[in-house]
Protein backbone atom coordinates (compact mmCIF):
# COMPACT_ATOMS: atom_id res chain seq x y z
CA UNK A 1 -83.26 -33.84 65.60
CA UNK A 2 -83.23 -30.04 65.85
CA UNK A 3 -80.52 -30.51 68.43
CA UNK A 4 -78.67 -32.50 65.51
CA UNK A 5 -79.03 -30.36 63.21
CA UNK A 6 -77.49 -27.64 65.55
CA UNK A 7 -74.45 -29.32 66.42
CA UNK A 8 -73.97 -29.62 62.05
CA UNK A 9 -73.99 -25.96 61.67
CA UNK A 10 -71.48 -25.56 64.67
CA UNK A 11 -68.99 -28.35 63.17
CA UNK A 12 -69.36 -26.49 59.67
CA UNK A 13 -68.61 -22.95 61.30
CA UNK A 14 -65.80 -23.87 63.08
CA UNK A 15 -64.12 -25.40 60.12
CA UNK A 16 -64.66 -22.72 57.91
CA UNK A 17 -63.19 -20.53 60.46
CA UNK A 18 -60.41 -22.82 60.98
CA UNK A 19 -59.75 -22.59 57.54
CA UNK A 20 -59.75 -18.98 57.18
CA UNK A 21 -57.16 -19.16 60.34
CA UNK A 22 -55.36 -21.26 58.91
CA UNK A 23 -55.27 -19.44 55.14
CA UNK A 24 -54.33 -15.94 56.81
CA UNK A 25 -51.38 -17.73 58.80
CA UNK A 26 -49.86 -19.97 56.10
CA UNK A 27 -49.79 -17.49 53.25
CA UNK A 28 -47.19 -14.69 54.60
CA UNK A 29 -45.13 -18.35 55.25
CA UNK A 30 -45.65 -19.26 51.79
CA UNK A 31 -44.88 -15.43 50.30
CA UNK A 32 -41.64 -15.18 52.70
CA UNK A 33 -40.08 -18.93 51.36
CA UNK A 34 -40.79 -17.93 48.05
CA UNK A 35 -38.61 -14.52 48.24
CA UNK A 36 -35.51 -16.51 50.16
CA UNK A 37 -35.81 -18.57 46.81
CA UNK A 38 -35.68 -15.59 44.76
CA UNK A 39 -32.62 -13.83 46.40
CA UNK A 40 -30.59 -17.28 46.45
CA UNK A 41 -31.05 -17.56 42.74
CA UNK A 42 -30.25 -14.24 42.17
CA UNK A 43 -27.11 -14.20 44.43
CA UNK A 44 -26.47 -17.41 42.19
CA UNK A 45 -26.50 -16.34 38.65
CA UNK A 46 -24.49 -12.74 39.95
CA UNK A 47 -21.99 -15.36 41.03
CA UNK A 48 -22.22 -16.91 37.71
CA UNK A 49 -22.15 -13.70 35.96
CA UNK A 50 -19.19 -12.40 38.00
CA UNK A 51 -17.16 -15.68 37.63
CA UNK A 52 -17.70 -15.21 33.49
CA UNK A 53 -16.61 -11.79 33.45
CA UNK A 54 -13.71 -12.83 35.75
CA UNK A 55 -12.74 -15.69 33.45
CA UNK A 56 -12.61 -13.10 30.21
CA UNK A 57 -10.66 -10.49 32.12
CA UNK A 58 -8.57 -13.14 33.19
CA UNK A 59 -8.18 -14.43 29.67
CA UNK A 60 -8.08 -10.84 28.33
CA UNK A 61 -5.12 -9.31 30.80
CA UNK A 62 -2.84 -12.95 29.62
CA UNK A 63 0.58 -11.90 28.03
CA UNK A 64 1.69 -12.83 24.56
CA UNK A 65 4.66 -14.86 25.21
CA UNK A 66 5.77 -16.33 21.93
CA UNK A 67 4.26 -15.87 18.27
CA UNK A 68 4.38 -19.33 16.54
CA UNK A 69 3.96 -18.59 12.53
CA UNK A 70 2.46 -22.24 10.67
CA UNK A 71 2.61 -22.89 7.06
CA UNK A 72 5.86 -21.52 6.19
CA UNK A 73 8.26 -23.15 3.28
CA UNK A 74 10.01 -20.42 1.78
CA UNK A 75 10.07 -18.03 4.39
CA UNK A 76 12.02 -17.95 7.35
CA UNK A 77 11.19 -17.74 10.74
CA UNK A 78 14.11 -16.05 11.67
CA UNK A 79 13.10 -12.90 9.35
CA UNK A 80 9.66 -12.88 10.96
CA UNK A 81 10.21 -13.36 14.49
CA UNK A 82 12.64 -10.11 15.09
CA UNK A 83 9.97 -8.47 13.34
CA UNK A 84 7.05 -9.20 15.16
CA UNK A 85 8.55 -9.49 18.55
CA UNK A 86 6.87 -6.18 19.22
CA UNK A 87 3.62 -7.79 20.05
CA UNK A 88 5.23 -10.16 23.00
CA UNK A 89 4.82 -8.82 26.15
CA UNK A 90 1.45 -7.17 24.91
CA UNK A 91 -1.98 -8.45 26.52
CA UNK A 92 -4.64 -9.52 24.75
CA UNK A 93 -6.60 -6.48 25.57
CA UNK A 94 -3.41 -4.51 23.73
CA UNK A 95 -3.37 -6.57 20.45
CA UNK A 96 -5.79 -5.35 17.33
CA UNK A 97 -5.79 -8.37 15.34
CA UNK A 98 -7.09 -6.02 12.27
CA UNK A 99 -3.77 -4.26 12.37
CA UNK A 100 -1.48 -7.28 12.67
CA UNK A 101 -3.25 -9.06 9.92
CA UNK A 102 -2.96 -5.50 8.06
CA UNK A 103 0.80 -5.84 8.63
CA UNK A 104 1.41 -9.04 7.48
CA UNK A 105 -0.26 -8.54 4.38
CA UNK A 106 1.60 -5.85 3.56
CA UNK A 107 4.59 -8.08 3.06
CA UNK A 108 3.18 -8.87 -0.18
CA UNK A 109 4.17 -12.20 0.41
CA UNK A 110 1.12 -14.14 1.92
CA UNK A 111 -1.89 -15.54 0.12
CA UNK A 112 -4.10 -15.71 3.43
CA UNK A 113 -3.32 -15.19 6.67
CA UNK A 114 -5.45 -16.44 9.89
CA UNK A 115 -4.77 -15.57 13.22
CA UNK A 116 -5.88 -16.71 16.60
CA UNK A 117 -4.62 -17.12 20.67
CA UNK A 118 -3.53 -20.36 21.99
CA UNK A 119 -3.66 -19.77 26.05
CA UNK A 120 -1.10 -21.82 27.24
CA UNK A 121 -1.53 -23.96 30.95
CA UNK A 122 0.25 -21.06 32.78
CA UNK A 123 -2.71 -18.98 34.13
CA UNK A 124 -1.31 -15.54 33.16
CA UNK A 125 0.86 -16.35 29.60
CA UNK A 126 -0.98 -17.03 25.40
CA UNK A 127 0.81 -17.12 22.24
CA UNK A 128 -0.44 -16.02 18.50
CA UNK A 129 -0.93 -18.84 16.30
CA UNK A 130 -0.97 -17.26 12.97
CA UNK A 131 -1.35 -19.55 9.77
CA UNK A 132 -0.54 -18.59 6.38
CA UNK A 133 -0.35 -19.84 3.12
CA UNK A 134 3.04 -17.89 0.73
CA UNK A 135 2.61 -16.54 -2.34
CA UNK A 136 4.65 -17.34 -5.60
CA UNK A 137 7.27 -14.59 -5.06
CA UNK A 138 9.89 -16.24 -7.70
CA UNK A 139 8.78 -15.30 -10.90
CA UNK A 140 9.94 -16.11 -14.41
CA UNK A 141 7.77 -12.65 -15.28
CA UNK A 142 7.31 -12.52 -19.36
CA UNK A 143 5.52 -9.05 -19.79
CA UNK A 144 4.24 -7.28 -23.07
CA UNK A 145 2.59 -3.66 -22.88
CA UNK A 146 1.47 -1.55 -25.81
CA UNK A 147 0.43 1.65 -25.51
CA UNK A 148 0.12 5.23 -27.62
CA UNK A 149 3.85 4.97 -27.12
CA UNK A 150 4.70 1.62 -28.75
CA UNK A 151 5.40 -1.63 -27.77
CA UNK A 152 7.31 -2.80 -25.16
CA UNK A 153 8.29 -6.61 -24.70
CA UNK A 154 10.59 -8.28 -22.34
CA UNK A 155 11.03 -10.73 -19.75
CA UNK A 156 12.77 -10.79 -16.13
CA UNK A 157 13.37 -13.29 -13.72
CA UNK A 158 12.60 -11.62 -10.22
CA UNK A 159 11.94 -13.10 -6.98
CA UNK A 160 10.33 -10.85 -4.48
CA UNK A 161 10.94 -13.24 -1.17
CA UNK A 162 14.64 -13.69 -1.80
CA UNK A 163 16.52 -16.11 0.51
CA UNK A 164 13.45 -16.38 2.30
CA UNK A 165 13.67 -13.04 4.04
CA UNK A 166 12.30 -10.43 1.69
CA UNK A 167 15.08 -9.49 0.22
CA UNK A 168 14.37 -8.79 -3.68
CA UNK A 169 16.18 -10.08 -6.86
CA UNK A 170 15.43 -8.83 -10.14
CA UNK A 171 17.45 -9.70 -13.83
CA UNK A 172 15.94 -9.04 -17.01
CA UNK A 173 15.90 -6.90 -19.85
CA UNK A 174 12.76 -5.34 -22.10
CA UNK A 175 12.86 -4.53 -26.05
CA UNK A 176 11.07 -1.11 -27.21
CA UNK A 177 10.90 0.72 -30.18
CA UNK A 178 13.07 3.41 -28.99
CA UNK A 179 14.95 1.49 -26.49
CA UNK A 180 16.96 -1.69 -25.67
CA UNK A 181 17.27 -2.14 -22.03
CA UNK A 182 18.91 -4.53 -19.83
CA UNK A 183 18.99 -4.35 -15.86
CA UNK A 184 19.12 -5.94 -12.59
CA UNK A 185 18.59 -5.14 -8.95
CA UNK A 186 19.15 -5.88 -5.50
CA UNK A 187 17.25 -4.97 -2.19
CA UNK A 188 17.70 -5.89 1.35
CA UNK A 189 14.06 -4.15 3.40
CA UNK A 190 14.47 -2.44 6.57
CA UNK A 191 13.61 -3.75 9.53
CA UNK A 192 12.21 -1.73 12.34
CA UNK A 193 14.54 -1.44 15.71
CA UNK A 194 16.71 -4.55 13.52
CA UNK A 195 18.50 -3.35 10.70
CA UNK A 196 18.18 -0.75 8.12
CA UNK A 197 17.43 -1.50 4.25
CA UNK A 198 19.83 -1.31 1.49
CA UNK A 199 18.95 -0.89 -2.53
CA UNK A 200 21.31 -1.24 -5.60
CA UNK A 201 20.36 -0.58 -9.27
CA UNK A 202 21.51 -1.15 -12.69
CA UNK A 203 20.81 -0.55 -16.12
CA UNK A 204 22.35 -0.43 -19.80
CA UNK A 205 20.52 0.85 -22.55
CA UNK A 206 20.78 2.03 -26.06
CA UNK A 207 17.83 4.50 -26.57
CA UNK A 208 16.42 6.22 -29.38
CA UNK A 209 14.31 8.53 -27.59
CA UNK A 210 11.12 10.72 -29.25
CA UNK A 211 9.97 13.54 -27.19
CA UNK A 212 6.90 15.00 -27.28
CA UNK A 213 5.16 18.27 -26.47
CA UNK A 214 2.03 19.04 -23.71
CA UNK A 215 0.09 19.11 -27.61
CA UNK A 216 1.26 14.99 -28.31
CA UNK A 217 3.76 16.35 -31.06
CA UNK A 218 6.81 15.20 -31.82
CA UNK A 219 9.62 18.26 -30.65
CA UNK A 220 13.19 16.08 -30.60
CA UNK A 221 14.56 12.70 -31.52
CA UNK A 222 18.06 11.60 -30.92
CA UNK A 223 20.09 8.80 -29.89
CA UNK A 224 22.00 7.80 -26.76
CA UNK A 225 23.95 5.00 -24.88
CA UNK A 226 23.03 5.05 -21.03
CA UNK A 227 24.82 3.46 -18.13
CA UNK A 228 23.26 4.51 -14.97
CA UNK A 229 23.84 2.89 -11.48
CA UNK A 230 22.54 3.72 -8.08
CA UNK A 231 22.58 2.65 -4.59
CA UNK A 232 20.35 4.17 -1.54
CA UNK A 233 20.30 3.24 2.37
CA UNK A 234 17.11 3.50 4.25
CA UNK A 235 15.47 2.86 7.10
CA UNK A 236 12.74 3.00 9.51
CA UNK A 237 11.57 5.77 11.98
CA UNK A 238 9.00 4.02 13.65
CA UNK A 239 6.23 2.31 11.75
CA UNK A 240 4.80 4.34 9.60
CA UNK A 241 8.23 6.61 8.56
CA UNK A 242 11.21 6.23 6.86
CA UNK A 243 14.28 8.26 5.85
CA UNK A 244 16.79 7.48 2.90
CA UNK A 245 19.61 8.71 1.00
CA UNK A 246 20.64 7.53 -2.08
CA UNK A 247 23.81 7.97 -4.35
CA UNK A 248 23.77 7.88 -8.20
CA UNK A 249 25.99 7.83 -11.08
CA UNK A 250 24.88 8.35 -14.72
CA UNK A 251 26.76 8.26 -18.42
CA UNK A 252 25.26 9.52 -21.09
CA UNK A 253 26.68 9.07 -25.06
CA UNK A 254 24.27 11.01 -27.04
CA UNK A 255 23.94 11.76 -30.40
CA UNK A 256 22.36 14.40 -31.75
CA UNK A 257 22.46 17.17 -34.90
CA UNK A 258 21.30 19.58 -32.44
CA UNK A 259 23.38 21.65 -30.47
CA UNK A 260 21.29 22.54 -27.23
CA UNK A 261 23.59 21.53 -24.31
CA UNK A 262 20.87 20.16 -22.53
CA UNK A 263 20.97 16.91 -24.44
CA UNK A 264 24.72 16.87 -24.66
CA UNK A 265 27.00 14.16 -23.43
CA UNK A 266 27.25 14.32 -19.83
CA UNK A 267 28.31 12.28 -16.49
CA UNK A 268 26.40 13.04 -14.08
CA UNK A 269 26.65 12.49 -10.15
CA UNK A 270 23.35 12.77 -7.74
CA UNK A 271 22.92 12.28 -3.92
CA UNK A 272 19.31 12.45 -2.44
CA UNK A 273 17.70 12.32 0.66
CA UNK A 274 13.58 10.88 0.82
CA UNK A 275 11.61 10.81 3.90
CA UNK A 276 8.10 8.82 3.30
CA UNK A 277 5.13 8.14 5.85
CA UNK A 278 2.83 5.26 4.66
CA UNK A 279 0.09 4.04 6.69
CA UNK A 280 -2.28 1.03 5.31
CA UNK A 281 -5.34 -1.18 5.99
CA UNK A 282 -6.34 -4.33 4.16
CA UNK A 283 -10.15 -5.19 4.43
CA UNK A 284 -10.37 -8.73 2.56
CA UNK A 285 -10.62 -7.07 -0.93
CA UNK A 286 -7.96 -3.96 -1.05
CA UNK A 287 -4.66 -2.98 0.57
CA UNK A 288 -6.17 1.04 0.76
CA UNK A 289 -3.11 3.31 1.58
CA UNK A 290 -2.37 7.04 3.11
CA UNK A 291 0.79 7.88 1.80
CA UNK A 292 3.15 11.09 1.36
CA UNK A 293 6.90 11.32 0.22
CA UNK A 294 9.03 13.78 0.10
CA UNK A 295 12.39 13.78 -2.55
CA UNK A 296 15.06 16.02 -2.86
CA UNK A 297 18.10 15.40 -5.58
CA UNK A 298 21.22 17.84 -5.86
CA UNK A 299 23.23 16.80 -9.92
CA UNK A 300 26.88 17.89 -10.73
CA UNK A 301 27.44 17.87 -14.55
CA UNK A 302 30.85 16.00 -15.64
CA UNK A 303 32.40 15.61 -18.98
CA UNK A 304 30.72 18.27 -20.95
CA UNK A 305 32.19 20.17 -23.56
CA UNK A 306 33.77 23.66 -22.58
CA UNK A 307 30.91 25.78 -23.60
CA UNK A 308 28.28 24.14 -21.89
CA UNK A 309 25.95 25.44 -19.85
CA UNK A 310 25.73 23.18 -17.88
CA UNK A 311 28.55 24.02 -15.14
CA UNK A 312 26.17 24.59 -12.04
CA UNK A 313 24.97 22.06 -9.69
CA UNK A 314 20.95 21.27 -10.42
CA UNK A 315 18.96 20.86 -8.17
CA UNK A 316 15.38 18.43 -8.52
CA UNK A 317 12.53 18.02 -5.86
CA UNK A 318 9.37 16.63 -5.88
CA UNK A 319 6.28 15.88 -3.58
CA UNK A 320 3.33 12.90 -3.85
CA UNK A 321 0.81 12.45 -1.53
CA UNK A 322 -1.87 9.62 -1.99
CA UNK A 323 -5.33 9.07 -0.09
CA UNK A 324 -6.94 5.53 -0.55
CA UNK A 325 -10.00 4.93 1.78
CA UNK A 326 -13.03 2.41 1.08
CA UNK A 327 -16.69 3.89 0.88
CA UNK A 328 -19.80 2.81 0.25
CA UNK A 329 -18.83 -0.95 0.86
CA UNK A 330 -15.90 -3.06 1.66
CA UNK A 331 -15.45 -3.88 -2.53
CA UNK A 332 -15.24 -0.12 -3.34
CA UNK A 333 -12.59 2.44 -2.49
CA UNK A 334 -11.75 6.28 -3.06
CA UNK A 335 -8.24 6.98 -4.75
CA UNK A 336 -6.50 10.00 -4.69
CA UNK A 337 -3.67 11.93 -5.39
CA UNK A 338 -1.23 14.82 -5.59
CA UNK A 339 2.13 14.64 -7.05
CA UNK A 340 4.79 17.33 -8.57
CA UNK A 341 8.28 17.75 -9.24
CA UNK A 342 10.51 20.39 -10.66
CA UNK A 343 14.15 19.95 -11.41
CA UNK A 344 16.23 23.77 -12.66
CA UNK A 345 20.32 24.28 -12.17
CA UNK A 346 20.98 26.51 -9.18
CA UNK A 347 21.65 29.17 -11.36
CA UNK A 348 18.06 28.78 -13.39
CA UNK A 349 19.13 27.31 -16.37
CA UNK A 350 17.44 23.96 -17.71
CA UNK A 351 19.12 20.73 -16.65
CA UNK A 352 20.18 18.13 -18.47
CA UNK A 353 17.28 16.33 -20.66
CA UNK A 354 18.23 13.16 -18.38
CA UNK A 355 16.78 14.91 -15.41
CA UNK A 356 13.60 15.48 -16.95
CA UNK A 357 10.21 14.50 -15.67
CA UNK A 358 7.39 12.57 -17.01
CA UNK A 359 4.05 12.19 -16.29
CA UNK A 360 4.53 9.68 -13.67
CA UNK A 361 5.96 12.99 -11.85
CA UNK A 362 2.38 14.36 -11.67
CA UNK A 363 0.50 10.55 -11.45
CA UNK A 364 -1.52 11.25 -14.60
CA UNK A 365 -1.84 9.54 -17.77
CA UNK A 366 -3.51 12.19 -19.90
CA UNK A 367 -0.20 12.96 -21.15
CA UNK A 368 1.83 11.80 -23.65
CA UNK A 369 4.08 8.50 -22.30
CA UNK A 370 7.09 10.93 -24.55
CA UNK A 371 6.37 13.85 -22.92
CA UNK A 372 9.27 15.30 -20.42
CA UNK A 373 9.00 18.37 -18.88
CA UNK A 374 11.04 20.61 -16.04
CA UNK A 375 8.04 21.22 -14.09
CA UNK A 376 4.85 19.18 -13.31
CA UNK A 377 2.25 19.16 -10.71
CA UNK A 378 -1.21 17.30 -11.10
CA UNK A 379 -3.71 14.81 -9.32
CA UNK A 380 -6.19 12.50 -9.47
CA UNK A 381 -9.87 11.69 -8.22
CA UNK A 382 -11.62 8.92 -8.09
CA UNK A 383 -12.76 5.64 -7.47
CA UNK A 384 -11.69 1.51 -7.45
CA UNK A 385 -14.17 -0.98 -7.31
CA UNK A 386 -13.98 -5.25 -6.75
CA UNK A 387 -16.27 -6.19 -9.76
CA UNK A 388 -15.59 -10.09 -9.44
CA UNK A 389 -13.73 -12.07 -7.04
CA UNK A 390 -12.63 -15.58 -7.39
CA UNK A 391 -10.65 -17.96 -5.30
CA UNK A 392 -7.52 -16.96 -7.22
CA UNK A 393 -7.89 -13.10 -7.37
CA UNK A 394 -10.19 -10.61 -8.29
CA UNK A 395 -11.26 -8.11 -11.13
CA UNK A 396 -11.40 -4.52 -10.44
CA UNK A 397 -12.93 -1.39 -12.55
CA UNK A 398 -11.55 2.11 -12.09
CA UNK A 399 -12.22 5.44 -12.86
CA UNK A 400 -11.06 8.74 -12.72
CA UNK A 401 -10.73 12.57 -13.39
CA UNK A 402 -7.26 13.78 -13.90
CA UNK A 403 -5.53 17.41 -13.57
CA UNK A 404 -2.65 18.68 -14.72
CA UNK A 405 -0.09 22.14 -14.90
CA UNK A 406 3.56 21.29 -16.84
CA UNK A 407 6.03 23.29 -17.93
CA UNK A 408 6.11 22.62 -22.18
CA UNK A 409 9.13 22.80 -24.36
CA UNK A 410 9.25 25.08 -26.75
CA UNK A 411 10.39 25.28 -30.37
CA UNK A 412 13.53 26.33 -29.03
CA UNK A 413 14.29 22.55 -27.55
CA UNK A 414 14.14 23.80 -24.23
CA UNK A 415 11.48 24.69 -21.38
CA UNK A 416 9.99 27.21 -21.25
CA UNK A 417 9.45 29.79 -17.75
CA UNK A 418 7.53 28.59 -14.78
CA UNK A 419 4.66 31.34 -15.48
CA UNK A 420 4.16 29.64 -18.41
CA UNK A 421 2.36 26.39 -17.15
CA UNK A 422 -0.35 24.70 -19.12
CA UNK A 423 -3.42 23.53 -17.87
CA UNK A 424 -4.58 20.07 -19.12
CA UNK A 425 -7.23 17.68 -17.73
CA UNK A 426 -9.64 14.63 -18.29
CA UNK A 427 -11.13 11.24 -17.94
CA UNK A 428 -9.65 8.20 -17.38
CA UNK A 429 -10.78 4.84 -16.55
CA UNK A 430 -9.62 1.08 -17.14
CA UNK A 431 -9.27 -3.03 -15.64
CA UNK A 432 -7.25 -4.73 -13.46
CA UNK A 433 -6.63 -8.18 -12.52
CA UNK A 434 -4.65 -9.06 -9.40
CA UNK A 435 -3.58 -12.92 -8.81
CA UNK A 436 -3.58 -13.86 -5.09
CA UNK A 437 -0.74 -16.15 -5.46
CA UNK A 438 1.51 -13.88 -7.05
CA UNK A 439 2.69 -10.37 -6.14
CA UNK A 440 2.36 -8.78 -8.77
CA UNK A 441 -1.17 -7.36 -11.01
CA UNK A 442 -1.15 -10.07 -14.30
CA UNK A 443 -3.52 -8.15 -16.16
CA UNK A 444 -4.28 -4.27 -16.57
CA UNK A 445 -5.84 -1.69 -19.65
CA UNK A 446 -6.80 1.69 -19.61
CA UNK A 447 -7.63 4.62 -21.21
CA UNK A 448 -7.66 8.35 -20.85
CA UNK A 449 -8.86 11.42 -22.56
CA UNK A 450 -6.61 14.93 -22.97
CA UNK A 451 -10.02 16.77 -23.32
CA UNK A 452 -7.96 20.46 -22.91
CA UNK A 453 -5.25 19.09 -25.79
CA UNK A 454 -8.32 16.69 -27.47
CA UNK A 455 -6.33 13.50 -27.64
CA UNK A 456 -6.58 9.80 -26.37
CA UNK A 457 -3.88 7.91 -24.43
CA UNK A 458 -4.08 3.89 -23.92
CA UNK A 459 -2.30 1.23 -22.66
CA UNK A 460 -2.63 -2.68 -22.42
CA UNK A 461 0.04 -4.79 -20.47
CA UNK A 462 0.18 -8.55 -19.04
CA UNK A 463 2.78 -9.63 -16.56
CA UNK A 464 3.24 -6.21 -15.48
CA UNK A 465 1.34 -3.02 -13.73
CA UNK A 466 0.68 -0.07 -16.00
């Protein structure tokens, strides 16, 4: 039995040792098979990894080959193509969407615009599918505005996607209670490394004009019979430039009791020469816009009586600059803006009334609409916000402070010395509604405030942009 027993506690030792054997050499086995499975797995999803990145440098480094444009009725693919041809031959990598999309709604004539790259079954060639939907670009355009001026009513037929390649038509003619106004238009746009743009204008009016001094007060009243025509070549410098000269030819009948040559009968004969740089970016809600132009404008005097004044050549030039930029959010953006002009003969006499400048000159509307002036510079500040926006447009609020220097007339009828410049400035602030399916704004109002002068200035139009 005790010899039993014995032989027990020798089985039971020598397994337990066994075991313990048998742990010590199986686990570093175990541990090493365990690793191997690690590093495969690893070298596995690397692979994986590597063959992604390959695929989406692959797809990246694929050349545009053709740009296919869907949805069009009115518009021609033959205008668009030698336009956009830039962007084939360009990678993938090399396109910004943003910009293109930025480009193509600055044609004015698209309602939406999606764009996208179709790789083709050639391993190293895509094309850009871009979709659109046009905008109503021929327009039977009734328009009424009323403002501290009067009232202006008229209608004109204009279509803004002529022929189906841009090119703009415009016939109509406006009633106003110190003018009768018919005139039409023509405009061919330049094309970029295709063809440069092309721009004729005319009008025939009989006017009854009312001007009005820097204090809103009536200084001269007369009557005239305008023909004025004018035609001006452009064309681009790139994408962002472009240079033009333009030729005009004015007649003037007028009719006055005074005897200041300045608003004397007169043909007149103008050449010009603008250079412009315009850079833009649409973000869903506004088309915001850095902008600067440059004008210059030499006048010969034809057809006056003998003693006139007016014998030298004059001489007009003016400068804008513009600064839109969104802030805050997408639906809000900063506007502003610096604009003058001054037009004198070469010998520093006043030019002809015709050659006047109005508040547009300066970009302000703190002004009088009659006011004219030989010298203006002012700006703007402020700000342009997307207060509702519906499938068919949206609403927008604006608001800002305006500045002003002009040259005044005097009780003389004429204006006055350059030191002489008075200061004016205010609030203004107003509505706009812009239709997404037609190129124009339908709806604006606003009002400003002369707070220098202490005077109000409003206007109101539909069917036209204030």
């Amino acid at each position: 039995m005790k010899k039993s027993i014995l032989l027990m506690v020798f089985a039971i030792f020598a397994f337990l040792s066994f075991g313990e054997d048998f742990e010590e050499t199986n686990q570093p086995q175990s541990q090493n098979t365990q690793d191997e499975i690690n590093i495969e797995q690893n070298k596995i999803e690397k692979n994986e990894i590597n063959a992604e990145q390959g695929e989406q440098n692959d797809a990246s480094s694929r050349t545009v080959s053709k740009i296919n444009f869907n949805g069009l009725k009115k518009t021609k693919d033959s205008y668009l193509q030698p336009k956009y041809k830039k962007y084939i031959g360009k990678t993938k990598a090399e396109i910004d969407l943003h910009v293109l999309e930025t480009e193509l709604q600055g044609e004015g004539i698209f309602e939406t615009i999606s764009i996208q790259f179709s790789d083709s079954n050639s391993a190293n060639e895509t094309a850009l599918e871009i979709d659109v939907s046009e905008k109503i670009t021929f327009i039977p355009l009734p328009f009424m505005m009323y403002s501290s001026s009067g009232i202006i009513a008229g209608a004109m037929v204009m279509d803004t996607n002529a022929f189906g390649v841009k090119d703009t038509l415009m016939l109509g003619g406006f009633y106003a209670s110190t003018s009768i106004t018919g005139m039409g238009m023509f405009a061919i746009p330049a094309i970029e490394r295709v063809h440069p743009g092309m721009q004729i204008f005319t009008s025939v009016s009989k006017n009854y004009p009312k001007v009005k001094d820097i204090h809103d007060e009536n200084v001269l009243e007369f009557d005239n019979f305008a023909l004025d025509s004018t035609m001006s070549v452009f064309n681009k410098l790139g994408r962002f430039n472009t240079l033009g000269l333009a030729f005009a030819f004015k007649y003037l009948k007028n009719d006055s009791e005074d005897s200041f040559d300045s608003i004397g009968s007169a043909t007149i004969a103008s050449a010009g020469l603008t250079y412009s740089i315009s850079m833009s970016d649409w973000n869903g809600f506004f088309m915001s816009t850095h902008s600067m132009n440059i004008t210059s404008i030499f006048s010969k005097y034809f057809g006056t009586e003998d003693e006139s004044e007016l014998t030298s050549v004059s001489q007009t030039h003016s400068l804008s600059c513009s600064v839109q930029q969104p802030v805050f959010s997408p639906k809000v953006r900063f506007c502003a803006g610096l604009s003058g002009a001054f037009t004198k003969t070469l010998d520093g006499k006043s030019a002809h009334i015709a050659e006047a400048k109005k508040r547009a000159s300066a970009g302000v509307t703190i002004l009088s609409g009659d006011f004219k002036t030989d010298a203006i510079f002012g700006g703007t500040l402020g700000f342009e916000a997307a207060l509702l926006t519906f499938k068919f447009g949206l609403i927008s609020a604006f608001a800002n402070y305006e500045f002003v220097w002009a040259d005044d007339f005097s009780e003389k009828i004429s204006f006055s010395n350059f030191r002489d410049l008075h200061f004016c400035q205010g609030p203004s602030a107003g509505m706009r509604l812009y239709l997404s399916k037609i190129a124009l704004p339908a709806l604006s109002m606003a009002i400003s405030y002369n707070a220098s002068e202490r005077y109000w200035q409003y206007a109101f139009s539909v069917g036209m942009s204030i």
